[in-house]
Protein backbone atom coordinates (compact mmCIF):
# COMPACT_ATOMS: atom_id res chain seq x y z
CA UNK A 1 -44.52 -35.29 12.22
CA UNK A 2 -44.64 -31.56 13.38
CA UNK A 3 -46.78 -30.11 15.63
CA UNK A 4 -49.46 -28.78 13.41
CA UNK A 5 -49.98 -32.62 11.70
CA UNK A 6 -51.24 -34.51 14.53
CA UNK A 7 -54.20 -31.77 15.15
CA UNK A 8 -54.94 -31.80 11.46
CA UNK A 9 -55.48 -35.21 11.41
CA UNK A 10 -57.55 -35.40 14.40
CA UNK A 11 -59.85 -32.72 12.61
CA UNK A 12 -59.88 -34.48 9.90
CA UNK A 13 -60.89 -37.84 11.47
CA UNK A 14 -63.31 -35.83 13.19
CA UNK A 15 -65.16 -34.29 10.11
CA UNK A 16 -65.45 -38.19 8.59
CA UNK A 17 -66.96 -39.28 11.76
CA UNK A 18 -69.08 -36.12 11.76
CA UNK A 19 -70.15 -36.91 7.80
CA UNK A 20 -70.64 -40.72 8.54
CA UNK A 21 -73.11 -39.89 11.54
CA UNK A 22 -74.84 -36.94 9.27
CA UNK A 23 -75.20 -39.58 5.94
CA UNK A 24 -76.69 -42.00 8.53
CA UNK A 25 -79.28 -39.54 9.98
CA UNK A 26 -79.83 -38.99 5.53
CA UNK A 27 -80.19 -42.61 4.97
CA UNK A 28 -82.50 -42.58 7.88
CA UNK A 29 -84.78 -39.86 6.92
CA UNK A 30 -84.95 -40.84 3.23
CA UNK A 31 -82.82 -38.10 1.96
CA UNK A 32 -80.69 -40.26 -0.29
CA UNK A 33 -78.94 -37.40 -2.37
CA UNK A 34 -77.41 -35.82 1.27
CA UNK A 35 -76.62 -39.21 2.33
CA UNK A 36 -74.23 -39.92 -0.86
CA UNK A 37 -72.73 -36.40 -0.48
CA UNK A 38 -72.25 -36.84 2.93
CA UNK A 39 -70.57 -39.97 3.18
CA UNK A 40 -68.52 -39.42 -0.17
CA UNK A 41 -66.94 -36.82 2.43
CA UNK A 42 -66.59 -38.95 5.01
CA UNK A 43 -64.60 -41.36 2.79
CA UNK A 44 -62.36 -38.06 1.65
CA UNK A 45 -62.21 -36.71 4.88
CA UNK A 46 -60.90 -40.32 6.27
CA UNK A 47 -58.75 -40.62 3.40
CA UNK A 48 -57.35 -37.54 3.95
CA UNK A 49 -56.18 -37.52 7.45
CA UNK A 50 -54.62 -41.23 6.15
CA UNK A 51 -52.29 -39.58 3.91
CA UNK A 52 -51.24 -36.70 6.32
CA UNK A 53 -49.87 -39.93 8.15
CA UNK A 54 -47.55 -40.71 5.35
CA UNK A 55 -46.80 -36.39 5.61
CA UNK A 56 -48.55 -36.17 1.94
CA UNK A 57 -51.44 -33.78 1.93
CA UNK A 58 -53.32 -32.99 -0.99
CA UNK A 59 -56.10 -30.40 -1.48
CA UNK A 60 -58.02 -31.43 -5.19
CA UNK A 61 -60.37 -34.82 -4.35
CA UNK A 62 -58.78 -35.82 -7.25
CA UNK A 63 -55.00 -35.58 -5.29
CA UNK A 64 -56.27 -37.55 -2.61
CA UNK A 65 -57.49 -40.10 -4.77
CA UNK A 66 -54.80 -40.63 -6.60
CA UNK A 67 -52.09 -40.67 -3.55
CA UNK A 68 -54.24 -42.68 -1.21
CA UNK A 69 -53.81 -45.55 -4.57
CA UNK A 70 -50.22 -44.93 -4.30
CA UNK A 71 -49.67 -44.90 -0.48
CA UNK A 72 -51.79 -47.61 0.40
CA UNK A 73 -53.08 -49.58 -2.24
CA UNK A 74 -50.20 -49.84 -4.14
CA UNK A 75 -48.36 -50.57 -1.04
CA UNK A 76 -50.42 -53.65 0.33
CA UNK A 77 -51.49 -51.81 3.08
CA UNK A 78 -55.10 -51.80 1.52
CA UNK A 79 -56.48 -54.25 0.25
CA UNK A 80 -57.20 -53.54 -3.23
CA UNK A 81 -61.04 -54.87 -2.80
CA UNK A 82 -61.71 -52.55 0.36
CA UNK A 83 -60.30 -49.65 -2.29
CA UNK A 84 -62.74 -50.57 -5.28
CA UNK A 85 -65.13 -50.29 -2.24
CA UNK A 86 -64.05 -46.45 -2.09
CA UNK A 87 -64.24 -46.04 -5.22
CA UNK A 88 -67.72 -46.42 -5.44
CA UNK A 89 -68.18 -43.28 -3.59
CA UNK A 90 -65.17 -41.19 -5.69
């Protein structure tokens, strides 16, 4: 890993925890179309910083999609139910 990964996937972890709290404070206030958005970004943003883990880094949501199913679920490292979970919000 160089030294510009780690960061990146810090920021990144950051921005899904950032999205999960903001789709919470959504849910909360009724706003149910900001609440999807927000935590479909939160799942992208979490999925994202996974991948930079493995050193693959994609920028289309598509990309990300389709390596986190080969990096993870196709692996057994995710558990193909928690993925169809994910799916929900891609």
């Amino acid at each position: 890993m160089d030294d510009k990964t780690l960061p990146r996937i810090k920021q990144l972890a950051s921005l899904a925890e950032q999205a999960l709290g903001t789709a919470q404070g959504n849910l909360a206030s009724g706003d149910f179309r900001a609440a999807v958005n927000r935590a479909y970004y939160a799942v992208f943003y979490a999925a994202s910083a996974m991948l930079l883990t493995r050193g693959v880094e994609r920028r289309k949501h598509s990309g990300v999609i389709g390596a986190f199913r080969e990096h993870f679920v196709k692996t057994g490292l995710i558990d193909p139910s928690t993925a169809t979970s994910m799916a929900k919000y891609w």
